[in-house]
PDB file of N, CA and C in Angstrom:
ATOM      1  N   UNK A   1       0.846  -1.176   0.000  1.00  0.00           N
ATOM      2  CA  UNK A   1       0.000   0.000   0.000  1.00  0.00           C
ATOM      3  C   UNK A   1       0.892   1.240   0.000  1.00  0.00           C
ATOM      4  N   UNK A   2       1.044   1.866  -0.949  1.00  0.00           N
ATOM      5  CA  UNK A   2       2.015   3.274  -1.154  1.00  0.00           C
ATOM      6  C   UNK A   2       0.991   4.681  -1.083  1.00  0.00           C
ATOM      7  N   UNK A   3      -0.232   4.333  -1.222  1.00  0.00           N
ATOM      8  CA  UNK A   3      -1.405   5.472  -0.979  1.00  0.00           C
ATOM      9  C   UNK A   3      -1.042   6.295   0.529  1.00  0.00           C
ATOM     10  N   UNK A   4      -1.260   7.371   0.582  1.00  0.00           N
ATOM     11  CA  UNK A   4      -1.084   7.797   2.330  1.00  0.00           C
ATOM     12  C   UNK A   4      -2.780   8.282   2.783  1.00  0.00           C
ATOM     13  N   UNK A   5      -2.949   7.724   3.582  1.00  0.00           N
ATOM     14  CA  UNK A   5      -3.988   7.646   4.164  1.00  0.00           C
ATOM     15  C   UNK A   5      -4.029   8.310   5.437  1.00  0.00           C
ATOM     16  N   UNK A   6      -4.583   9.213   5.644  1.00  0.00           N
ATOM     17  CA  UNK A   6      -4.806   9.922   6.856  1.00  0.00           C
ATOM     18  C   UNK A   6      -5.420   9.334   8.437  1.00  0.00           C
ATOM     19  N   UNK A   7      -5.011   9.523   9.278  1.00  0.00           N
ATOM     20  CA  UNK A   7      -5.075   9.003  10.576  1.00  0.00           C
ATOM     21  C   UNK A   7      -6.734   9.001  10.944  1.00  0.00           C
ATOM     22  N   UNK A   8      -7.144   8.262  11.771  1.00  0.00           N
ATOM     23  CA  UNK A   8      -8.012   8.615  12.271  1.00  0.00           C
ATOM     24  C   UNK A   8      -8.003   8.918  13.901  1.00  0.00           C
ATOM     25  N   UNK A   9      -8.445   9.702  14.175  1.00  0.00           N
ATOM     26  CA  UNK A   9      -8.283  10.723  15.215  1.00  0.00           C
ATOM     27  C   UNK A   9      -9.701  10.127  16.167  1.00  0.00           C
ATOM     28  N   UNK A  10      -9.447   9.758  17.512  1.00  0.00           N
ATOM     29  CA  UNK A  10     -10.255   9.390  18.143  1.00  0.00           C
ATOM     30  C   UNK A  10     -10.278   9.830  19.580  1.00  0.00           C
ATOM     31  N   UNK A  11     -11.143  10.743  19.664  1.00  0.00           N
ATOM     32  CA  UNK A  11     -11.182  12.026  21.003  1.00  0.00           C
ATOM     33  C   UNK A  11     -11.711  11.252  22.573  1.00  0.00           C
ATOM     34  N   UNK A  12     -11.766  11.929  23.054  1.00  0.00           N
ATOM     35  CA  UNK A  12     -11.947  11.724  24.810  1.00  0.00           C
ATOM     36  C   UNK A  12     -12.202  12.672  25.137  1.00  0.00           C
ATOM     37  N   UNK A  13     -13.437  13.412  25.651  1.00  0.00           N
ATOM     38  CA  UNK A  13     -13.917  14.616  26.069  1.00  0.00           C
ATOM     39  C   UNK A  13     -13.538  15.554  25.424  1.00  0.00           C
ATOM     40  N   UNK A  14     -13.746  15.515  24.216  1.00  0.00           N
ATOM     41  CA  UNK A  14     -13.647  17.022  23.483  1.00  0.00           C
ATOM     42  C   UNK A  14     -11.516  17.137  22.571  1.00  0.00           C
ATOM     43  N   UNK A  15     -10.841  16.057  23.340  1.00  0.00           N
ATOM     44  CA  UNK A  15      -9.221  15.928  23.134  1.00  0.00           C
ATOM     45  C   UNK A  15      -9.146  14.976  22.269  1.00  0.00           C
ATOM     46  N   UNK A  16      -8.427  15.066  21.495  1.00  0.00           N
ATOM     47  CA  UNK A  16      -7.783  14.110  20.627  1.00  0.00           C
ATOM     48  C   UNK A  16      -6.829  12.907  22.042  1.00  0.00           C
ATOM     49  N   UNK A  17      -6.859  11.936  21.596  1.00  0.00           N
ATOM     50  CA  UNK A  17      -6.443  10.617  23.050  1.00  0.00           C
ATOM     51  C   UNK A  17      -5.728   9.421  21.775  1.00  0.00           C
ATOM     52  N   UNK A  18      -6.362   8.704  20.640  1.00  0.00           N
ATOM     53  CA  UNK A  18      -5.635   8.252  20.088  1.00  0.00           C
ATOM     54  C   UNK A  18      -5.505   8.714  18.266  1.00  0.00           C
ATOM     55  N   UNK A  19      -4.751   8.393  17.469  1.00  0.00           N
ATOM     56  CA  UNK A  19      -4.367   8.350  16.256  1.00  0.00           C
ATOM     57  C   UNK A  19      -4.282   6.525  15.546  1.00  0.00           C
ATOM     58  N   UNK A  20      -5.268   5.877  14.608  1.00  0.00           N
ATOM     59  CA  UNK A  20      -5.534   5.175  14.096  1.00  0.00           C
ATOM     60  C   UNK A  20      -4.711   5.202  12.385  1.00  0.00           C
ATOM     61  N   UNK A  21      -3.900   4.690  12.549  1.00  0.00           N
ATOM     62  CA  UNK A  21      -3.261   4.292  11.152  1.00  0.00           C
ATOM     63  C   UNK A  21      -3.225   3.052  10.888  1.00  0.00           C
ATOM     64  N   UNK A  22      -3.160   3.003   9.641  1.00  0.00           N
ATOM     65  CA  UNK A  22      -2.724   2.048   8.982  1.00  0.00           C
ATOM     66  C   UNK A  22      -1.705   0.644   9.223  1.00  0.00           C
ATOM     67  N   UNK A  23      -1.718  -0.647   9.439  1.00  0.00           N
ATOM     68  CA  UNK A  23      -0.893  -1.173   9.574  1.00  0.00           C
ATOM     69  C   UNK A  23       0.443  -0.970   8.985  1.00  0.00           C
ATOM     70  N   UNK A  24       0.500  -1.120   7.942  1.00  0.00           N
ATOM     71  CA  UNK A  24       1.569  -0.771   6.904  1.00  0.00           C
ATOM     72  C   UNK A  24       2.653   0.550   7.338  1.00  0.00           C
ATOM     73  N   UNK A  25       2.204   1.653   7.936  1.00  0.00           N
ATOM     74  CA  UNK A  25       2.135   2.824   8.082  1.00  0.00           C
ATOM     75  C   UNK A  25       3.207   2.242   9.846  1.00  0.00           C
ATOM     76  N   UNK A  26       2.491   1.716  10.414  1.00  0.00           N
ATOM     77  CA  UNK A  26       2.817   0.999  12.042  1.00  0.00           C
ATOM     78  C   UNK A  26       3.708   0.289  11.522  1.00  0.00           C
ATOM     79  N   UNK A  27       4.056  -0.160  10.976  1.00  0.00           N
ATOM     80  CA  UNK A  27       5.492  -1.512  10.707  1.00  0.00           C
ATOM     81  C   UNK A  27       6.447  -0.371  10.218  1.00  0.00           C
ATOM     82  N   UNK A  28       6.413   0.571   9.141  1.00  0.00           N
ATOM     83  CA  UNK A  28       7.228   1.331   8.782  1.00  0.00           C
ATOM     84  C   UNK A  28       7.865   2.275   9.432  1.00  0.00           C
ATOM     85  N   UNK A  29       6.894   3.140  10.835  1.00  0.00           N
ATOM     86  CA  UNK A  29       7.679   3.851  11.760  1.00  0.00           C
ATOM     87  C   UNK A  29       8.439   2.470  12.609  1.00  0.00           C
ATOM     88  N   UNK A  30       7.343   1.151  13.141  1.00  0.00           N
ATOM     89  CA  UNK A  30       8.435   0.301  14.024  1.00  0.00           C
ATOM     90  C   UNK A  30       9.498   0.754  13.838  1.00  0.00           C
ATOM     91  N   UNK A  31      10.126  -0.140  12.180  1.00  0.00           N
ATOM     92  CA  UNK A  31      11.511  -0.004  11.565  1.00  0.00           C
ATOM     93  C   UNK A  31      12.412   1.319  11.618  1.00  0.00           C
ATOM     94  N   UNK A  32      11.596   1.742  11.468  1.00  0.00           N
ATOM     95  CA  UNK A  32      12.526   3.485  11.972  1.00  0.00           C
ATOM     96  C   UNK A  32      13.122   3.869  12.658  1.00  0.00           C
ATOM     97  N   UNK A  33      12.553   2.922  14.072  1.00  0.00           N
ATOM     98  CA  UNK A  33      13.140   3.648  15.283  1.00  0.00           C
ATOM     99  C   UNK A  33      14.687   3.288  15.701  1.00  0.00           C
ATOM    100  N   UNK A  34      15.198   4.161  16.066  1.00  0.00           N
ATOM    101  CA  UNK A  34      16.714   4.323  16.372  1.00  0.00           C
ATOM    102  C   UNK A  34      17.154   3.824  17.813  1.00  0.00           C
ATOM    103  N   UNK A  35      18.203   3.332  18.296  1.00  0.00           N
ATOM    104  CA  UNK A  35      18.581   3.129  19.110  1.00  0.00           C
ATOM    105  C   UNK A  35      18.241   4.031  20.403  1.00  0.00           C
ATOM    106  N   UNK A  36      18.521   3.775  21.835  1.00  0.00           N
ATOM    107  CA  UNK A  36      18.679   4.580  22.913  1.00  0.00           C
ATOM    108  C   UNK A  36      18.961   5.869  22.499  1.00  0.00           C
ATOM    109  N   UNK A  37      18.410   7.076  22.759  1.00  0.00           N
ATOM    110  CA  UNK A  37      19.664   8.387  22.923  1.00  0.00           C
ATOM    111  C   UNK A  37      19.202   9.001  24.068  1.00  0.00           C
ATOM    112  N   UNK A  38      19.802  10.231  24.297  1.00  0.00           N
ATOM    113  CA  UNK A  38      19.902  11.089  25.504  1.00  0.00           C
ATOM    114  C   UNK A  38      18.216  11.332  25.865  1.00  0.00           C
ATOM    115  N   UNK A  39      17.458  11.578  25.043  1.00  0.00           N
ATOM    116  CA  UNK A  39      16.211  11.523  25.629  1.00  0.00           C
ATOM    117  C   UNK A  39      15.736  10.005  26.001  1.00  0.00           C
ATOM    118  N   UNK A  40      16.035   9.164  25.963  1.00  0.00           N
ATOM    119  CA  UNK A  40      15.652   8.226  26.691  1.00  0.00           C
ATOM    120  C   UNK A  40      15.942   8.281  27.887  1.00  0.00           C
ATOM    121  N   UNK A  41      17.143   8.691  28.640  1.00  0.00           N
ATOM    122  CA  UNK A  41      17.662   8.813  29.603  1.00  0.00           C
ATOM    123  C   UNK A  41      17.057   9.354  30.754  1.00  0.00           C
ATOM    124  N   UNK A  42      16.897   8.493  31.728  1.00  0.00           N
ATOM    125  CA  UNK A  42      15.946   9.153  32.930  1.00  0.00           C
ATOM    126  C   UNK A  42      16.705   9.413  34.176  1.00  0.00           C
ATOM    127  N   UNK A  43      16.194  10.484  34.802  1.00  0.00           N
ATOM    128  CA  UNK A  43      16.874  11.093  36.417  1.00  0.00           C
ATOM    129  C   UNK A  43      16.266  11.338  36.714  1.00  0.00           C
ATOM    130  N   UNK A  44      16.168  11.220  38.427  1.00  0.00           N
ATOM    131  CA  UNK A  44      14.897  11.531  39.633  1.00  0.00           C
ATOM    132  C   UNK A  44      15.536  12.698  39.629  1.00  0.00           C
ATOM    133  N   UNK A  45      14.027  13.763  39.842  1.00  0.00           N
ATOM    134  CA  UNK A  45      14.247  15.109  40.594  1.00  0.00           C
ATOM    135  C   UNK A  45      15.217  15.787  41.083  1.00  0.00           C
ATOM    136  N   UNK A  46      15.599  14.621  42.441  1.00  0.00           N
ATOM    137  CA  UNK A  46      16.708  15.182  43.334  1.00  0.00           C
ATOM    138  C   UNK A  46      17.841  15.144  42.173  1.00  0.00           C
ATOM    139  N   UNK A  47      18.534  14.171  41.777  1.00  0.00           N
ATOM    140  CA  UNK A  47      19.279  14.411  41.169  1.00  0.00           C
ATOM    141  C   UNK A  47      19.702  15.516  40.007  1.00  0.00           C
ATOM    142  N   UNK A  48      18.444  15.824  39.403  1.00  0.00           N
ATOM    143  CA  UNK A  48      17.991  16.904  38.411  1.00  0.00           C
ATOM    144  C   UNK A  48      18.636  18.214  39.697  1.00  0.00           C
ATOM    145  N   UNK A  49      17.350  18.073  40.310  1.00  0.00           N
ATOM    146  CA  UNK A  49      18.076  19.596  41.160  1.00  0.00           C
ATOM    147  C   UNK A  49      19.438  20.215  41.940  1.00  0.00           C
ATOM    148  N   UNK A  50      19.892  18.074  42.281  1.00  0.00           N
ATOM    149  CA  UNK A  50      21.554  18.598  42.445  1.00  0.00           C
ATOM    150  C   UNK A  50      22.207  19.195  42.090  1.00  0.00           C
ATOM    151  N   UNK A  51      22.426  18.458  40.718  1.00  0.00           N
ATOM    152  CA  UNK A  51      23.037  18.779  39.076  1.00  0.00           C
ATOM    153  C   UNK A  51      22.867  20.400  39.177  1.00  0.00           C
ATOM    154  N   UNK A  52      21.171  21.151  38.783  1.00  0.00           N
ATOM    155  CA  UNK A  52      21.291  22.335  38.889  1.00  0.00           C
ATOM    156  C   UNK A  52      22.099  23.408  39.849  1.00  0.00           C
ATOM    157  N   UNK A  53      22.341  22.915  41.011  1.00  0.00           N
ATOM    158  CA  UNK A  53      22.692  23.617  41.985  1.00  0.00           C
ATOM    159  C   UNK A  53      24.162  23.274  42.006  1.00  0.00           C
ATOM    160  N   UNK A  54      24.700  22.955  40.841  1.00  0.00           N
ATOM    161  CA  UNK A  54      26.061  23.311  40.833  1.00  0.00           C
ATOM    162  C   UNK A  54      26.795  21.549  40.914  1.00  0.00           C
ATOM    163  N   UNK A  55      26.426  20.231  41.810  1.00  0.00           N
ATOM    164  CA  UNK A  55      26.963  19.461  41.786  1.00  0.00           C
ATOM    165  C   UNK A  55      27.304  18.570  40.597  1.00  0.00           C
ATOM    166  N   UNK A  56      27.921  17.785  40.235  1.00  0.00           N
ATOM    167  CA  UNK A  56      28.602  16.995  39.235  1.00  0.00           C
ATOM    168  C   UNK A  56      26.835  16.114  39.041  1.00  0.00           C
ATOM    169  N   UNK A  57      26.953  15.225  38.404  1.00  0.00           N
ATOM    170  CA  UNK A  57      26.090  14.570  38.099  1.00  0.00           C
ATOM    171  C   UNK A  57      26.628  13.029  38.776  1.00  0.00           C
ATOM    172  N   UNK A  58      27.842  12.808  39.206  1.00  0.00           N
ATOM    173  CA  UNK A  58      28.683  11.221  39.649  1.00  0.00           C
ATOM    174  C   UNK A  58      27.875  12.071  41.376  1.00  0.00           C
ATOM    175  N   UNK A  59      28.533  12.983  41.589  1.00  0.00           N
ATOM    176  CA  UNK A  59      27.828  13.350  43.460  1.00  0.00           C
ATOM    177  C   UNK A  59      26.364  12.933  43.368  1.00  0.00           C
ATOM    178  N   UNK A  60      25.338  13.834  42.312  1.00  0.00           N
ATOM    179  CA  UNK A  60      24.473  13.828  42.264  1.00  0.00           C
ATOM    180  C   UNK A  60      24.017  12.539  42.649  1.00  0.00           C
ATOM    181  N   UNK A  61      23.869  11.555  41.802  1.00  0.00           N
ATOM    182  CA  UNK A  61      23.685  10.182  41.622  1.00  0.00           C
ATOM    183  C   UNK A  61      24.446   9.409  42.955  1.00  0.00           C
ATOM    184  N   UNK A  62      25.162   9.701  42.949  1.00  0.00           N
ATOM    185  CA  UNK A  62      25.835   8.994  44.598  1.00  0.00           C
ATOM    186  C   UNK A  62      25.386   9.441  45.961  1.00  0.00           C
ATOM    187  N   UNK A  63      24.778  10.626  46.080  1.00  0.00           N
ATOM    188  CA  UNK A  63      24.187  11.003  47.230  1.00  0.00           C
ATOM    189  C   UNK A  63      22.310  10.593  46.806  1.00  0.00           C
ATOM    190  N   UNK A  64      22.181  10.162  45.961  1.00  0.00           N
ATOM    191  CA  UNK A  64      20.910   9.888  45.884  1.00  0.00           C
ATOM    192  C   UNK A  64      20.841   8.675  46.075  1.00  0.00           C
ATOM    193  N   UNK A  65      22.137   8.002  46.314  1.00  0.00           N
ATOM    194  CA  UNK A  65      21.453   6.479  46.141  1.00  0.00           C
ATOM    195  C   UNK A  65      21.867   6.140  47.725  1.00  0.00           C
ATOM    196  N   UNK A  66      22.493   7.160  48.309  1.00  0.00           N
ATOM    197  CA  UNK A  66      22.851   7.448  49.797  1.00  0.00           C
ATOM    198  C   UNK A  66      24.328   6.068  50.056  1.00  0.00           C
ATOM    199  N   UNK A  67      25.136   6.861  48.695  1.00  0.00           N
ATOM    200  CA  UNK A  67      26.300   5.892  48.967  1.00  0.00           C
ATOM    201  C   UNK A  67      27.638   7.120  49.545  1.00  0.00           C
ATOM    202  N   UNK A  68      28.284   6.892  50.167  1.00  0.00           N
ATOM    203  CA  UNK A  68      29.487   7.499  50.474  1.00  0.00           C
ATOM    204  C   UNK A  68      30.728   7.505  49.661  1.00  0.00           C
ATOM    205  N   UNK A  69      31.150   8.738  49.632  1.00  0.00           N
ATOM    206  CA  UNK A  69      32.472   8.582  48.705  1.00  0.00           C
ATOM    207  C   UNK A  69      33.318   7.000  48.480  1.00  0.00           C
ATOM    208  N   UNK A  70      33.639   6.924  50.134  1.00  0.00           N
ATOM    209  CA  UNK A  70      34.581   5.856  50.611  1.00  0.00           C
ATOM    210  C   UNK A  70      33.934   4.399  49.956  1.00  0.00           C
ATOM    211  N   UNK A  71      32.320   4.584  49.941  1.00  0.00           N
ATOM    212  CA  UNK A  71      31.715   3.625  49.930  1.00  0.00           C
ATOM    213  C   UNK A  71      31.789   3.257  48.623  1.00  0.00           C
ATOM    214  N   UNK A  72      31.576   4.350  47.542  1.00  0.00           N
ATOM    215  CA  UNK A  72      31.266   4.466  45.920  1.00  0.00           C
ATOM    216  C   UNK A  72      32.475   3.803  45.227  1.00  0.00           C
ATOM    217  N   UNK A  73      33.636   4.508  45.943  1.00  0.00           N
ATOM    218  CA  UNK A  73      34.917   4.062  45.443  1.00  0.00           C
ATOM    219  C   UNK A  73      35.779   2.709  45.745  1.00  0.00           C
ATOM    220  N   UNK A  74      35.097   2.599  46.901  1.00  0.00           N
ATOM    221  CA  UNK A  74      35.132   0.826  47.502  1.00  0.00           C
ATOM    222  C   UNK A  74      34.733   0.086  46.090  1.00  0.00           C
ATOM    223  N   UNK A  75      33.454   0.236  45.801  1.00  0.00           N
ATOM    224  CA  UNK A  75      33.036  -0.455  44.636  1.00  0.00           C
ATOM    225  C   UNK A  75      33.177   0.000  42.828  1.00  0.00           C
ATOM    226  N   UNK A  76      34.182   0.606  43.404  1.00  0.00           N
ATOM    227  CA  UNK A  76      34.933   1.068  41.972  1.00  0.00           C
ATOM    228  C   UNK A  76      36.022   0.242  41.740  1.00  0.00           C
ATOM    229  N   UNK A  77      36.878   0.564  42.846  1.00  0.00           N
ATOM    230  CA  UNK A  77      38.258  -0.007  42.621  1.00  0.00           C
ATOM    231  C   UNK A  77      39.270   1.155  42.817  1.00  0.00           C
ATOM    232  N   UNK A  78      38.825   2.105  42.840  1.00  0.00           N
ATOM    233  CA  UNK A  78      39.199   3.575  42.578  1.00  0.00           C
ATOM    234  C   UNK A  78      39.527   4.151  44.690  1.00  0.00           C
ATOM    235  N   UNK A  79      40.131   4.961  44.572  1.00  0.00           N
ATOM    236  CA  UNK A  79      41.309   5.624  45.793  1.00  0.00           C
ATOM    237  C   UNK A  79      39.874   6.744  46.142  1.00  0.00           C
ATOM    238  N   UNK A  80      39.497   6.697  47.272  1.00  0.00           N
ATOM    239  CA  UNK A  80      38.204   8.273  47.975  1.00  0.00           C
ATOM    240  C   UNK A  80      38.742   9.459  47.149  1.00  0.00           C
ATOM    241  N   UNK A  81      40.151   9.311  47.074  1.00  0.00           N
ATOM    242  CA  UNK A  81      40.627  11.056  46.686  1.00  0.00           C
ATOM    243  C   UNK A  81      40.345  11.282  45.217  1.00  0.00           C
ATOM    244  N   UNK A  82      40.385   9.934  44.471  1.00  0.00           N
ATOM    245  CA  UNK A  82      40.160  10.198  42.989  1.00  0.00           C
ATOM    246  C   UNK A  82      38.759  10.564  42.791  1.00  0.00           C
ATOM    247  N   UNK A  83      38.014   9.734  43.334  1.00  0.00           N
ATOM    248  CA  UNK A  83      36.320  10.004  43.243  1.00  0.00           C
ATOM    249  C   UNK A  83      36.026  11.533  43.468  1.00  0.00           C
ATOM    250  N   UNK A  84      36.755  11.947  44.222  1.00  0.00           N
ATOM    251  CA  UNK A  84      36.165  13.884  45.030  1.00  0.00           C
ATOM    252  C   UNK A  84      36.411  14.132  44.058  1.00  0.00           C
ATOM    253  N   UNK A  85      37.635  14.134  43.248  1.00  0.00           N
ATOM    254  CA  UNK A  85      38.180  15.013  42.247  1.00  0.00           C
ATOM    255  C   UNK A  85      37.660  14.937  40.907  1.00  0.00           C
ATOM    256  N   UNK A  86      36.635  13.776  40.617  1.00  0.00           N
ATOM    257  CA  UNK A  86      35.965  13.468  39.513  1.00  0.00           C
ATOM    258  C   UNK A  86      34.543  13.978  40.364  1.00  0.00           C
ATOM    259  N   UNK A  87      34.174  14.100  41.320  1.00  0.00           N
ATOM    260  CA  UNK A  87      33.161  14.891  41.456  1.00  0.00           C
ATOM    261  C   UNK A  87      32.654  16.371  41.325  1.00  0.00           C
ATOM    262  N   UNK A  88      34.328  17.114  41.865  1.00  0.00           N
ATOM    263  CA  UNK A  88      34.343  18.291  41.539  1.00  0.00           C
ATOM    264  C   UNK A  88      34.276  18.791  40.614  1.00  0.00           C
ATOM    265  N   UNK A  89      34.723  18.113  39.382  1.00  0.00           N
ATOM    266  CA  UNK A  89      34.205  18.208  37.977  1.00  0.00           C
ATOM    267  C   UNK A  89      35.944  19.083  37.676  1.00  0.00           C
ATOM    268  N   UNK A  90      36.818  18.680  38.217  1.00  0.00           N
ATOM    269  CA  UNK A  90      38.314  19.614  38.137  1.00  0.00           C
ATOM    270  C   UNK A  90      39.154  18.749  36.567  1.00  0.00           C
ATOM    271  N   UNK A  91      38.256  17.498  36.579  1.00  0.00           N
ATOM    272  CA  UNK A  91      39.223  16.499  35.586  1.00  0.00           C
ATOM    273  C   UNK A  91      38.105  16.043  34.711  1.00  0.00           C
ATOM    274  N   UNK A  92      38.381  15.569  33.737  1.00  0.00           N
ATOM    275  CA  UNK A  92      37.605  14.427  32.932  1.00  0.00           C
ATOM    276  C   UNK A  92      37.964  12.977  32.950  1.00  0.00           C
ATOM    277  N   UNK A  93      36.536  12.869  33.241  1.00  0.00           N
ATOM    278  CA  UNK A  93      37.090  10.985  33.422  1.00  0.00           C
ATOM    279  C   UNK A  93      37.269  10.381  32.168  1.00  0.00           C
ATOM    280  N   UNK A  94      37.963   9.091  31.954  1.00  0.00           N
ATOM    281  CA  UNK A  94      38.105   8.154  31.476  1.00  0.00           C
ATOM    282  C   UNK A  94      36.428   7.377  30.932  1.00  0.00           C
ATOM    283  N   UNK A  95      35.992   6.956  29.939  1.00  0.00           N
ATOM    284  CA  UNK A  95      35.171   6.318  29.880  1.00  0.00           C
ATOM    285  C   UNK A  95      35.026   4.746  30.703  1.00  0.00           C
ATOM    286  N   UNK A  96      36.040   4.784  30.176  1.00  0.00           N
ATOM    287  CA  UNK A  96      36.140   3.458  31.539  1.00  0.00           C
ATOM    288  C   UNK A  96      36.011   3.439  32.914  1.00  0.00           C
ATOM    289  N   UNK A  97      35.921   4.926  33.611  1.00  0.00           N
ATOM    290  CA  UNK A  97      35.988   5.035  34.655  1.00  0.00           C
ATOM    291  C   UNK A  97      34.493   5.116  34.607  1.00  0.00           C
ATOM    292  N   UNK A  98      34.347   5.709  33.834  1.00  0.00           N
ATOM    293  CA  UNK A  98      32.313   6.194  33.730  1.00  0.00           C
ATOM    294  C   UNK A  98      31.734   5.145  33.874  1.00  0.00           C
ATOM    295  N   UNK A  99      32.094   4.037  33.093  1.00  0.00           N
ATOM    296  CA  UNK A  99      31.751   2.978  32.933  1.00  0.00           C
ATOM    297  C   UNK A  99      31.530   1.773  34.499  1.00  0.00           C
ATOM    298  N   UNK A 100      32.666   1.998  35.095  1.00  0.00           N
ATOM    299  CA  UNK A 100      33.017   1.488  36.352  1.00  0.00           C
ATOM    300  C   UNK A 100      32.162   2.033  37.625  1.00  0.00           C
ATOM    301  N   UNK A 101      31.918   3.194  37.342  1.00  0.00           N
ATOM    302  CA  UNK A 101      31.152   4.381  38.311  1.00  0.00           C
ATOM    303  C   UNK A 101      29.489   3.968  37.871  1.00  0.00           C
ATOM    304  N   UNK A 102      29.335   3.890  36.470  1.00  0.00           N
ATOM    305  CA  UNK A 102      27.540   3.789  36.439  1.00  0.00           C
ATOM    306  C   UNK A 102      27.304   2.452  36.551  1.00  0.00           C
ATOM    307  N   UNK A 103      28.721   1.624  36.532  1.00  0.00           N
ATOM    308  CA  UNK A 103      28.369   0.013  36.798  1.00  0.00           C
ATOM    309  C   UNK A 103      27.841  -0.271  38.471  1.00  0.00           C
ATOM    310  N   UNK A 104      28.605   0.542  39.428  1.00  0.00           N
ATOM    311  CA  UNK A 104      29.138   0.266  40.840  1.00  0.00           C
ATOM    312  C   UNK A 104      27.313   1.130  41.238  1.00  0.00           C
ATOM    313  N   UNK A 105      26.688   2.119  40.497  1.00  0.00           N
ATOM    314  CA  UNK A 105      25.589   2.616  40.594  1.00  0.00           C
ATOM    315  C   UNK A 105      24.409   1.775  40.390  1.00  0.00           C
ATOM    316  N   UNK A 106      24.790   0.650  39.508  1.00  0.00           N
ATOM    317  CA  UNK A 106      23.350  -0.030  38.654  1.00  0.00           C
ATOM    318  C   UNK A 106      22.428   1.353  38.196  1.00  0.00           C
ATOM    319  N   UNK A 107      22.946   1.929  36.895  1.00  0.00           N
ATOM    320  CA  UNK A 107      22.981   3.220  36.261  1.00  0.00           C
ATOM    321  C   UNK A 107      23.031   2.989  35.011  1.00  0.00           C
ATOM    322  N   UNK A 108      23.153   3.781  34.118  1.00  0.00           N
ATOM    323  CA  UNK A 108      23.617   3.855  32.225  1.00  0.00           C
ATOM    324  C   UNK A 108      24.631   4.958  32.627  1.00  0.00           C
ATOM    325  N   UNK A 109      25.167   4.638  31.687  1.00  0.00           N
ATOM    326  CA  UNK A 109      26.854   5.445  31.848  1.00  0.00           C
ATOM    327  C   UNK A 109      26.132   6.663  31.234  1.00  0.00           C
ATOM    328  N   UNK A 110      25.134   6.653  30.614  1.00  0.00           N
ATOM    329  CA  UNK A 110      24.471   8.575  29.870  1.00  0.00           C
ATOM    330  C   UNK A 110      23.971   9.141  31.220  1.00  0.00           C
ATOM    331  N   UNK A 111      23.818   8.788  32.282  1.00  0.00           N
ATOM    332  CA  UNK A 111      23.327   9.091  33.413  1.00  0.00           C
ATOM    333  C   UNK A 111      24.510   9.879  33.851  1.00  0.00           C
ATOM    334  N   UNK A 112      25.132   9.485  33.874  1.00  0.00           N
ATOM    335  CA  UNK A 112      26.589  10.254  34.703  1.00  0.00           C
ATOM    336  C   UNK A 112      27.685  11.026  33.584  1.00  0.00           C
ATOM    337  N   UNK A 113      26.993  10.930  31.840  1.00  0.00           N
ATOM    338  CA  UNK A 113      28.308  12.221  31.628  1.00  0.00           C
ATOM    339  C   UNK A 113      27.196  13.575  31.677  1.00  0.00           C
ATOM    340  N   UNK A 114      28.117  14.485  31.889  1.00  0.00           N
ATOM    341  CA  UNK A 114      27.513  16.169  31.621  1.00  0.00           C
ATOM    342  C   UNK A 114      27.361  16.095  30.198  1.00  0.00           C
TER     343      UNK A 114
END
């Protein structure tokens, strides 16, 4: 079917609620769709408002999950002093470190870059 056929529009108190297409039309966006990206990516509030208020997004996420430096970096592999200093945002990490940090979180590593 190469014809384009217009949606049908099916309201709920006065609102449009669903859009009725075509099968053909539904298999062709399926196929479309692209991998994960940054809008997939989800953060609680607190963390959102950390972030705003100046903290790193690795603090952010680590004080939300109510882990301690000593504690975070325990399960890194990584030295307390390296973690502050990747919190302060003074260095850029390593992807591998990102990697190690959103692993030790049970996280997505898009969670923790800026």
């Amino acid at each position: 079917m190469n014809k384009h056929i217009d949606p049908q529009i099916i309201t709920q108190n006065g609102k449009p609620a669903f859009a009725v297409i075509p099968w053909e039309q539904y298999q062709v966006m399926l196929n479309k769709q692209v991998e994960t990206d940054e809008s997939d990516v989800w953060f609680p509030n607190e963390v959102v408002k950390a972030n705003i208020r100046g903290d790193s997004l690795i603090k952010a996420w680590r004080e939300y999950l109510n882990l301690t430096q000593k504690e975070l970096a325990a399960k890194t592999g990584m030295k307390q002093s390296a973690l502050a200093r990747l919190e302060k945002g003074n260095t850029t990490p390593r992807k591998t470190t990102l990697m190690k940090i959103a692993k030790a979180m049970n996280i997505q590593i898009e969670q923790i870059v800026e």
